[in-house]
N, C-alpha and C. Protein backbone atom coordinates (compact mmCIF):
# COMPACT_ATOMS: atom_id res chain seq x y z
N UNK A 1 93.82 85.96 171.91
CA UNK A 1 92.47 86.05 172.42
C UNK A 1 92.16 87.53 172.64
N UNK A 2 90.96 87.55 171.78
CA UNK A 2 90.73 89.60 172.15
C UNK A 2 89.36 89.37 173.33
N UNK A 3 89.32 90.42 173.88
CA UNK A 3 87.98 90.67 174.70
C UNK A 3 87.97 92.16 174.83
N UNK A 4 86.58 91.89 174.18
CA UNK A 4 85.42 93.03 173.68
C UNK A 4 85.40 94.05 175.35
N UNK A 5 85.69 95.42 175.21
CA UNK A 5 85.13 96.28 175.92
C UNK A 5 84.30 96.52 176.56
N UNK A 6 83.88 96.75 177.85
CA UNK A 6 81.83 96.53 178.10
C UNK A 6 81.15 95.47 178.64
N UNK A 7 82.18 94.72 178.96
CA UNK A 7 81.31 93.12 179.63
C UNK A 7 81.79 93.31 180.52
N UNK A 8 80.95 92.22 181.75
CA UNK A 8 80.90 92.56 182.96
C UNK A 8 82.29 91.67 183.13
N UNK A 9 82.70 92.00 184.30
CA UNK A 9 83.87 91.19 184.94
C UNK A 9 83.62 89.58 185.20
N UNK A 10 82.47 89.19 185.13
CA UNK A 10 81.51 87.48 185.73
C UNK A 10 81.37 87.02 183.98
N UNK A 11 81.15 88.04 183.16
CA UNK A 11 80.95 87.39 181.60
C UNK A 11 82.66 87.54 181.35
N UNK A 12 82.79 88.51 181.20
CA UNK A 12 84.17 88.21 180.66
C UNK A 12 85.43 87.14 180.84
N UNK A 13 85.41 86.91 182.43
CA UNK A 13 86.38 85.89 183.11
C UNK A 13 85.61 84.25 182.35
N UNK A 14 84.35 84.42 182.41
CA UNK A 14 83.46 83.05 181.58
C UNK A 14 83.83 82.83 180.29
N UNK A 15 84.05 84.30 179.32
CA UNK A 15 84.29 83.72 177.94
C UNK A 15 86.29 83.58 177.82
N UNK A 16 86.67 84.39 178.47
CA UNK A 16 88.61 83.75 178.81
C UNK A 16 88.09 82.42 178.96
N UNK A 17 87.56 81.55 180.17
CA UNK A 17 87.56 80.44 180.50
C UNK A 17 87.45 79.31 179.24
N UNK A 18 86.08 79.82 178.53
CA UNK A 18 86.10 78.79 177.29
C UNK A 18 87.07 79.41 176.37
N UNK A 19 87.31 80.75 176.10
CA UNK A 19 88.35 80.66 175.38
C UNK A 19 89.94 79.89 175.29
N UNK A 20 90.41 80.35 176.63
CA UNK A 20 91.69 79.57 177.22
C UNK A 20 91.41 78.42 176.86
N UNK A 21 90.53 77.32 177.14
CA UNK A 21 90.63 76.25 176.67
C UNK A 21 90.74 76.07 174.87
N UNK A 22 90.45 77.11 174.42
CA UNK A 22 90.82 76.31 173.11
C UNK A 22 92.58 76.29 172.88
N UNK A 23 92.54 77.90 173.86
CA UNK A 23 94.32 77.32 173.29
C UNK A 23 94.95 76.58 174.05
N UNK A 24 94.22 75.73 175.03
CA UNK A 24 94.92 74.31 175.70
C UNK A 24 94.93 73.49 174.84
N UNK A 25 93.63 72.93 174.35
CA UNK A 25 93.65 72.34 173.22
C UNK A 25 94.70 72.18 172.20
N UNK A 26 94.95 73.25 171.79
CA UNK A 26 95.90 73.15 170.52
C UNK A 26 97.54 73.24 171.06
N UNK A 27 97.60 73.76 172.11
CA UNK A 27 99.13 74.02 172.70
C UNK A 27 99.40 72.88 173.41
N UNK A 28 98.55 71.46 173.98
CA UNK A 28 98.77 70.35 174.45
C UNK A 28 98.47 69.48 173.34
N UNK A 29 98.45 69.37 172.15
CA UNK A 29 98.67 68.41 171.26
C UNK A 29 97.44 67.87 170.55
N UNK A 30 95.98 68.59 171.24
CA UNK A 30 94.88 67.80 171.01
C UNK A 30 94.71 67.53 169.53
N UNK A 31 93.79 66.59 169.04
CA UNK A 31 93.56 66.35 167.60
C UNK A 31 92.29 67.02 167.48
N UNK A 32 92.01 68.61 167.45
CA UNK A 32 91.32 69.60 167.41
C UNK A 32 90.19 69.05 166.19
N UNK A 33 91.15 69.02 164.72
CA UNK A 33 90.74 68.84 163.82
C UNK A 33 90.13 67.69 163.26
N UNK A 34 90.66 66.77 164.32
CA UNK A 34 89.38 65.41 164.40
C UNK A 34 88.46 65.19 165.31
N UNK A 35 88.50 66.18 166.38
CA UNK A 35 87.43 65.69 167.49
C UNK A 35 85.92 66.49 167.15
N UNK A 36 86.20 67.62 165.87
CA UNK A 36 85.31 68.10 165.54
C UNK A 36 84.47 69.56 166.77
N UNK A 37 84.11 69.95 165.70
CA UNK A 37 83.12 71.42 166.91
C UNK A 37 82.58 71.49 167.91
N UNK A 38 81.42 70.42 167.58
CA UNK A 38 80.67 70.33 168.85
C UNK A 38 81.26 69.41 170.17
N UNK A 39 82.27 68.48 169.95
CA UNK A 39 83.16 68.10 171.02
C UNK A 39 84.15 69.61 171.51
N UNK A 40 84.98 69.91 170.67
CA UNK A 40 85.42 71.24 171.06
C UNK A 40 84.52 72.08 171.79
N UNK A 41 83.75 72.82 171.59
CA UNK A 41 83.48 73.61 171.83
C UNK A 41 81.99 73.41 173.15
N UNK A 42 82.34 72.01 173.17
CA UNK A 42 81.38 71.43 174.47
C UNK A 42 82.27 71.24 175.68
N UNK A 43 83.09 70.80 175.27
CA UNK A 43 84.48 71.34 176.05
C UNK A 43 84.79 72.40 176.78
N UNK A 44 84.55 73.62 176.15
CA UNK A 44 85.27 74.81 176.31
C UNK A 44 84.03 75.28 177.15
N UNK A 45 82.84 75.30 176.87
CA UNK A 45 81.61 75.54 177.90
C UNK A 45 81.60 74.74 179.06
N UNK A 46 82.47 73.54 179.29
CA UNK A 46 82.23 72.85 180.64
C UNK A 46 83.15 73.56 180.92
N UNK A 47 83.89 74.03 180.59
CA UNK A 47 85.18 74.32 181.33
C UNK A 47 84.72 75.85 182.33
N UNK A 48 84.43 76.64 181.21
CA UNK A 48 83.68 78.03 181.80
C UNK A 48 82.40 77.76 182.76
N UNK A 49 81.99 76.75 182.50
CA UNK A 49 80.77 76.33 183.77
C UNK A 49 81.73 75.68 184.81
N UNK A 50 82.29 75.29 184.76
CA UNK A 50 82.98 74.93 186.15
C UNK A 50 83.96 75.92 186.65
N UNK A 51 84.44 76.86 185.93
CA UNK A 51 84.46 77.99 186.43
C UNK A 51 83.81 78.75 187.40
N UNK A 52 82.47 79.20 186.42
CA UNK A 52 81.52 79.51 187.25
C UNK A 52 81.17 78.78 188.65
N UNK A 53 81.05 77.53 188.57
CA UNK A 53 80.79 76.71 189.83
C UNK A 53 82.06 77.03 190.79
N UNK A 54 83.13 76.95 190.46
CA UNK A 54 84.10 77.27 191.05
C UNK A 54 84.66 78.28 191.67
N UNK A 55 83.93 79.89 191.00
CA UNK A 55 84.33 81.01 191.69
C UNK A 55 83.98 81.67 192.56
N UNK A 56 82.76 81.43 193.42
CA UNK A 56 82.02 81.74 194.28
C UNK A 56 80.72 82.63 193.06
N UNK A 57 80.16 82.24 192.12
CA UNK A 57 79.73 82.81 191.38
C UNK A 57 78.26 83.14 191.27
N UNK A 58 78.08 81.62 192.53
CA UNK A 58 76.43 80.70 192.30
C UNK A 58 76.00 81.56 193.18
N UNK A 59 75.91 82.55 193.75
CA UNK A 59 74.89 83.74 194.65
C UNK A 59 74.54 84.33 193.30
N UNK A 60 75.05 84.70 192.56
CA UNK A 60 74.78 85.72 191.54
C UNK A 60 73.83 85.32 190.44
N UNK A 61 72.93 86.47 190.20
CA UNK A 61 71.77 85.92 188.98
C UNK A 61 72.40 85.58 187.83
N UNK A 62 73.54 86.38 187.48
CA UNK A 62 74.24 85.96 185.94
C UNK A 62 74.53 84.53 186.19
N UNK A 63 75.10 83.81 187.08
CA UNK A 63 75.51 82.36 187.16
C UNK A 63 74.27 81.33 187.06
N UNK A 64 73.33 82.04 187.61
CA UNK A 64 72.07 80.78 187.34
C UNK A 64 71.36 81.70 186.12
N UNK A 65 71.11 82.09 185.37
CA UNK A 65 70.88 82.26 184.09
C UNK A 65 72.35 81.88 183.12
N UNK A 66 73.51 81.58 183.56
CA UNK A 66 74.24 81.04 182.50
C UNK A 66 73.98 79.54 182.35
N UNK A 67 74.18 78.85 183.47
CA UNK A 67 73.90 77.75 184.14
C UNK A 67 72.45 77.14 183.34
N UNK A 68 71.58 77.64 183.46
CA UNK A 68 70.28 77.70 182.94
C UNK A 68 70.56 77.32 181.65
N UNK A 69 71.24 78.64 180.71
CA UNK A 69 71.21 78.91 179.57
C UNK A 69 72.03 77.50 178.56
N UNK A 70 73.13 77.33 179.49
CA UNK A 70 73.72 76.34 179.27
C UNK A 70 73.45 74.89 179.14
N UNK A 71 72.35 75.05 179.98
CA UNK A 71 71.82 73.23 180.25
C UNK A 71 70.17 73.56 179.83
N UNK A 72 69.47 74.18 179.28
CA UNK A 72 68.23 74.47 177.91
C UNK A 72 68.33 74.68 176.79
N UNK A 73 69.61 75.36 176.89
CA UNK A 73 69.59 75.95 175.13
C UNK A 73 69.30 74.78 173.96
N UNK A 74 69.20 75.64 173.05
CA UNK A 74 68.45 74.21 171.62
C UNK A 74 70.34 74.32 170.35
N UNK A 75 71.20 75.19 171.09
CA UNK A 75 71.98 75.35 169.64
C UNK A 75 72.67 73.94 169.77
N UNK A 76 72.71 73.19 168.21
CA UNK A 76 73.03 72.14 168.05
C UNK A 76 74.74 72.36 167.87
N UNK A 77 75.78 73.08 168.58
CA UNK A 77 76.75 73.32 168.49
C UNK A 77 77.03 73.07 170.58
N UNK A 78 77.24 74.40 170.59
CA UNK A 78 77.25 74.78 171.78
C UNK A 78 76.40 74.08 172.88
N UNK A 79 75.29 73.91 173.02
CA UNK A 79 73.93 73.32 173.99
C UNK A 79 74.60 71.96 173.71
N UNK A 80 74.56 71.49 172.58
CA UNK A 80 74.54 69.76 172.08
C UNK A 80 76.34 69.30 172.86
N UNK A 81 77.32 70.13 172.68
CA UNK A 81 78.20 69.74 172.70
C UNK A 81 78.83 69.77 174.63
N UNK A 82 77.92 70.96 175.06
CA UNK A 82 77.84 71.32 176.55
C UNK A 82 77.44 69.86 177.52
N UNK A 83 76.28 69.12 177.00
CA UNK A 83 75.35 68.26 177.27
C UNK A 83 75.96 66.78 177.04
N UNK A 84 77.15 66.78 176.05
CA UNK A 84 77.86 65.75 175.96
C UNK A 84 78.89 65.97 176.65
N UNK A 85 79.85 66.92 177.10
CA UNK A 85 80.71 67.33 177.70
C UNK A 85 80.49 67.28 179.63
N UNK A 86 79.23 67.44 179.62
CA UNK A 86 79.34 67.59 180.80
C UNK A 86 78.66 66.04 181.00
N UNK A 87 78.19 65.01 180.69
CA UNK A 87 77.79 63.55 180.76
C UNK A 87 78.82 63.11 180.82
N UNK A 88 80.11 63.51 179.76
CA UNK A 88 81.33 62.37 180.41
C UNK A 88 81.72 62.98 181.91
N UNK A 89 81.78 64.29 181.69
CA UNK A 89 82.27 64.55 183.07
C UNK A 89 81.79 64.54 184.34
N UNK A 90 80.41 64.04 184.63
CA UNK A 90 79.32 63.53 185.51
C UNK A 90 80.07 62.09 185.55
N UNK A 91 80.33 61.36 184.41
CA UNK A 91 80.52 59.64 184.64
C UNK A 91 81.92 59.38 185.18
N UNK A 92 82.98 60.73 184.89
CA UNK A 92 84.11 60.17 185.42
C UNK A 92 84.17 60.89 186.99
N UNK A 93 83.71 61.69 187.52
CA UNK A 93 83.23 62.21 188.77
C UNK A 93 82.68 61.14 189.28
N UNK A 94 81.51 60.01 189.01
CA UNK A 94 81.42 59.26 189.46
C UNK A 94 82.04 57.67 189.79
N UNK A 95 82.74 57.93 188.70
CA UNK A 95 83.32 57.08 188.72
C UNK A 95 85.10 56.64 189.03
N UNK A 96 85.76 58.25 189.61
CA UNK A 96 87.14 58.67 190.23
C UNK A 96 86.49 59.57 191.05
N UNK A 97 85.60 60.07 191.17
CA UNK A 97 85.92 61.31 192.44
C UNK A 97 85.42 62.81 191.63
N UNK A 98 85.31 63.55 191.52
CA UNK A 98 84.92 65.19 191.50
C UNK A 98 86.09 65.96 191.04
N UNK A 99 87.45 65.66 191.84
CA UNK A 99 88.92 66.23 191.66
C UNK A 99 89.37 65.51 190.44
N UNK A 100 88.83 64.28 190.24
CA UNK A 100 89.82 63.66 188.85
C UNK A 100 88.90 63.73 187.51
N UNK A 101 87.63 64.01 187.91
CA UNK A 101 86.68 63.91 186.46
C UNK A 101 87.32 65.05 185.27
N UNK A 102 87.82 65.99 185.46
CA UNK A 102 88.48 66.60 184.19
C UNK A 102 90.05 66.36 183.82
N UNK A 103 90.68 65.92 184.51
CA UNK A 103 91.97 65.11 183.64
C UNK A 103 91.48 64.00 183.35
N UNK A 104 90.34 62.98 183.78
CA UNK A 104 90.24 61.48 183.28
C UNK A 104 89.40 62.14 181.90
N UNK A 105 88.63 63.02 182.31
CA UNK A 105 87.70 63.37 180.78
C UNK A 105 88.52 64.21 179.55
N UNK A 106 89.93 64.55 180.25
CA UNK A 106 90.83 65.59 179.36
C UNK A 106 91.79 64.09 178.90
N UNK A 107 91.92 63.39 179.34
CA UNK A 107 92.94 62.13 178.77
C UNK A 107 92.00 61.23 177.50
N UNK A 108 90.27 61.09 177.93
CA UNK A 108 90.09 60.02 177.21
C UNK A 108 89.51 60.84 175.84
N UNK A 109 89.15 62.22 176.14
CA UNK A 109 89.15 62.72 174.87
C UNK A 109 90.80 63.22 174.05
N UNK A 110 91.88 63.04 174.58
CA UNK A 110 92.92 62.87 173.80
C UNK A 110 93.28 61.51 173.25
N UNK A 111 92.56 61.02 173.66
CA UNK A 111 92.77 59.36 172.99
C UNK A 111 91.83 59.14 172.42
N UNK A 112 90.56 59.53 172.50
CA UNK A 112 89.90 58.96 171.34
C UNK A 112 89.10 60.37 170.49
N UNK A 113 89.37 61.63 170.31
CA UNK A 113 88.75 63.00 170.20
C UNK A 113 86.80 63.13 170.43
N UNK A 114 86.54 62.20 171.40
CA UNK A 114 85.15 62.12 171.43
C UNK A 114 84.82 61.79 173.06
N UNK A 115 83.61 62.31 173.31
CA UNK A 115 82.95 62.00 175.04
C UNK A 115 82.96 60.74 175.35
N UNK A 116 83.34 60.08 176.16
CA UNK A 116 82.48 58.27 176.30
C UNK A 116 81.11 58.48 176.50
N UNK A 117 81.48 57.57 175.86
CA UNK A 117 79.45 56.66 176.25
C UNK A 117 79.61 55.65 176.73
N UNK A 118 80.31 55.15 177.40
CA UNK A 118 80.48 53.86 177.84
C UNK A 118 82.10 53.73 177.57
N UNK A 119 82.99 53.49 179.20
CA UNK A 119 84.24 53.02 178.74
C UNK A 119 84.67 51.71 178.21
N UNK A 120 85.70 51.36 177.84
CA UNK A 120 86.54 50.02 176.98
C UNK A 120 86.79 49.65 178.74
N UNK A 121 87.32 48.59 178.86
CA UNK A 121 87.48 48.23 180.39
C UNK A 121 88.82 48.06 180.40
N UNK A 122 89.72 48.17 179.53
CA UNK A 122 91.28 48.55 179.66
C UNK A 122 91.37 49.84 179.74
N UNK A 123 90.43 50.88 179.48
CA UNK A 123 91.10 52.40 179.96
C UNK A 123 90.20 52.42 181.06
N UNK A 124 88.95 51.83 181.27
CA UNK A 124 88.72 52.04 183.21
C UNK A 124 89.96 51.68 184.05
N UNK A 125 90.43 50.50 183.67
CA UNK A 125 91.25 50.18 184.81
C UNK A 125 92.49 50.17 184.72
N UNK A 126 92.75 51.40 183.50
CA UNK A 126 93.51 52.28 183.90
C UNK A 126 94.06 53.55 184.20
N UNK A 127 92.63 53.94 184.04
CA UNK A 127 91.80 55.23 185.28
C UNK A 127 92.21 54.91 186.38
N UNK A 128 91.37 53.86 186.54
CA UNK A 128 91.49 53.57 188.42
C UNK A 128 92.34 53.75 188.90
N UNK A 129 93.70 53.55 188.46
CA UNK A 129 94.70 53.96 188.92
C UNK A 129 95.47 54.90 189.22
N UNK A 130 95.12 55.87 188.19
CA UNK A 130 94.91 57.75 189.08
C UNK A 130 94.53 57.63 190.46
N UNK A 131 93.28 56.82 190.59
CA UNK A 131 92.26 57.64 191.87
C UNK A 131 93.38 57.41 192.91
N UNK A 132 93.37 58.46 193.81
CA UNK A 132 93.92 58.98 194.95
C UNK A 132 93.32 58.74 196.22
């Protein structure tokens, strides 16, 4: 992973964030090459947005113009794949808790390389059984 010279310390730690995730992706076994781009790489933007949410970031104008940028944009890659990425991870937050929505959303996209839209009711209930 290279990073470019000149970015601020709030962009830079954001693009590590989606970057690092790709090499989770591939260094935990994912089926990269079947879950396709816009799952990837919708992925890798929730991840850096919850970052952001996560670092004390949300005082700062860069965080609500990423935030923004992230949840308007029109790119049918990035925007499209952000918007599916972060819907599963809204449904398993609601449906385990806040603390478990990204391992339940990091397990069911290793099992099936795609967001739910609706779970099978043999992997809900055996979700449920994570919850803590």
């Amino acid at each position: 992973i290279a990073v470019l010279r000149g970015l601020s310390a709030d962009y830079m730690a954001m693009l590590l964030a989606h970057e690092l995730t790709h090499a989770y992706l591939y260094s935990h076994g994912y089926a990269v090459e079947s879950m396709g781009v816009v799952v990837e790489e919708g992925l890798c933007e929730l991840v850096s947005y919850l970052w952001m949410s996560s670092s004390g970031q949300r005082h700062k104008s860069n965080y609500k113009f990423w935030c923004w940028q992230m949840s308007t944009g029109t790119d049918q890659i990035y925007h499209k794949g952000y918007s599916l990425a972060r819907a599963g991870f809204d449904y398993f937050a609601q449906l385990l808790g806040p603390a478990h929505a990204l391992p339940a959303l990091l397990q069911f996209l290793k099992a099936t390389n795609t967001f739910p839209r609706g779970l099978p009711s043999s992997l809900s209930s055996g979700l449920m059984g994570h919850r803590e």
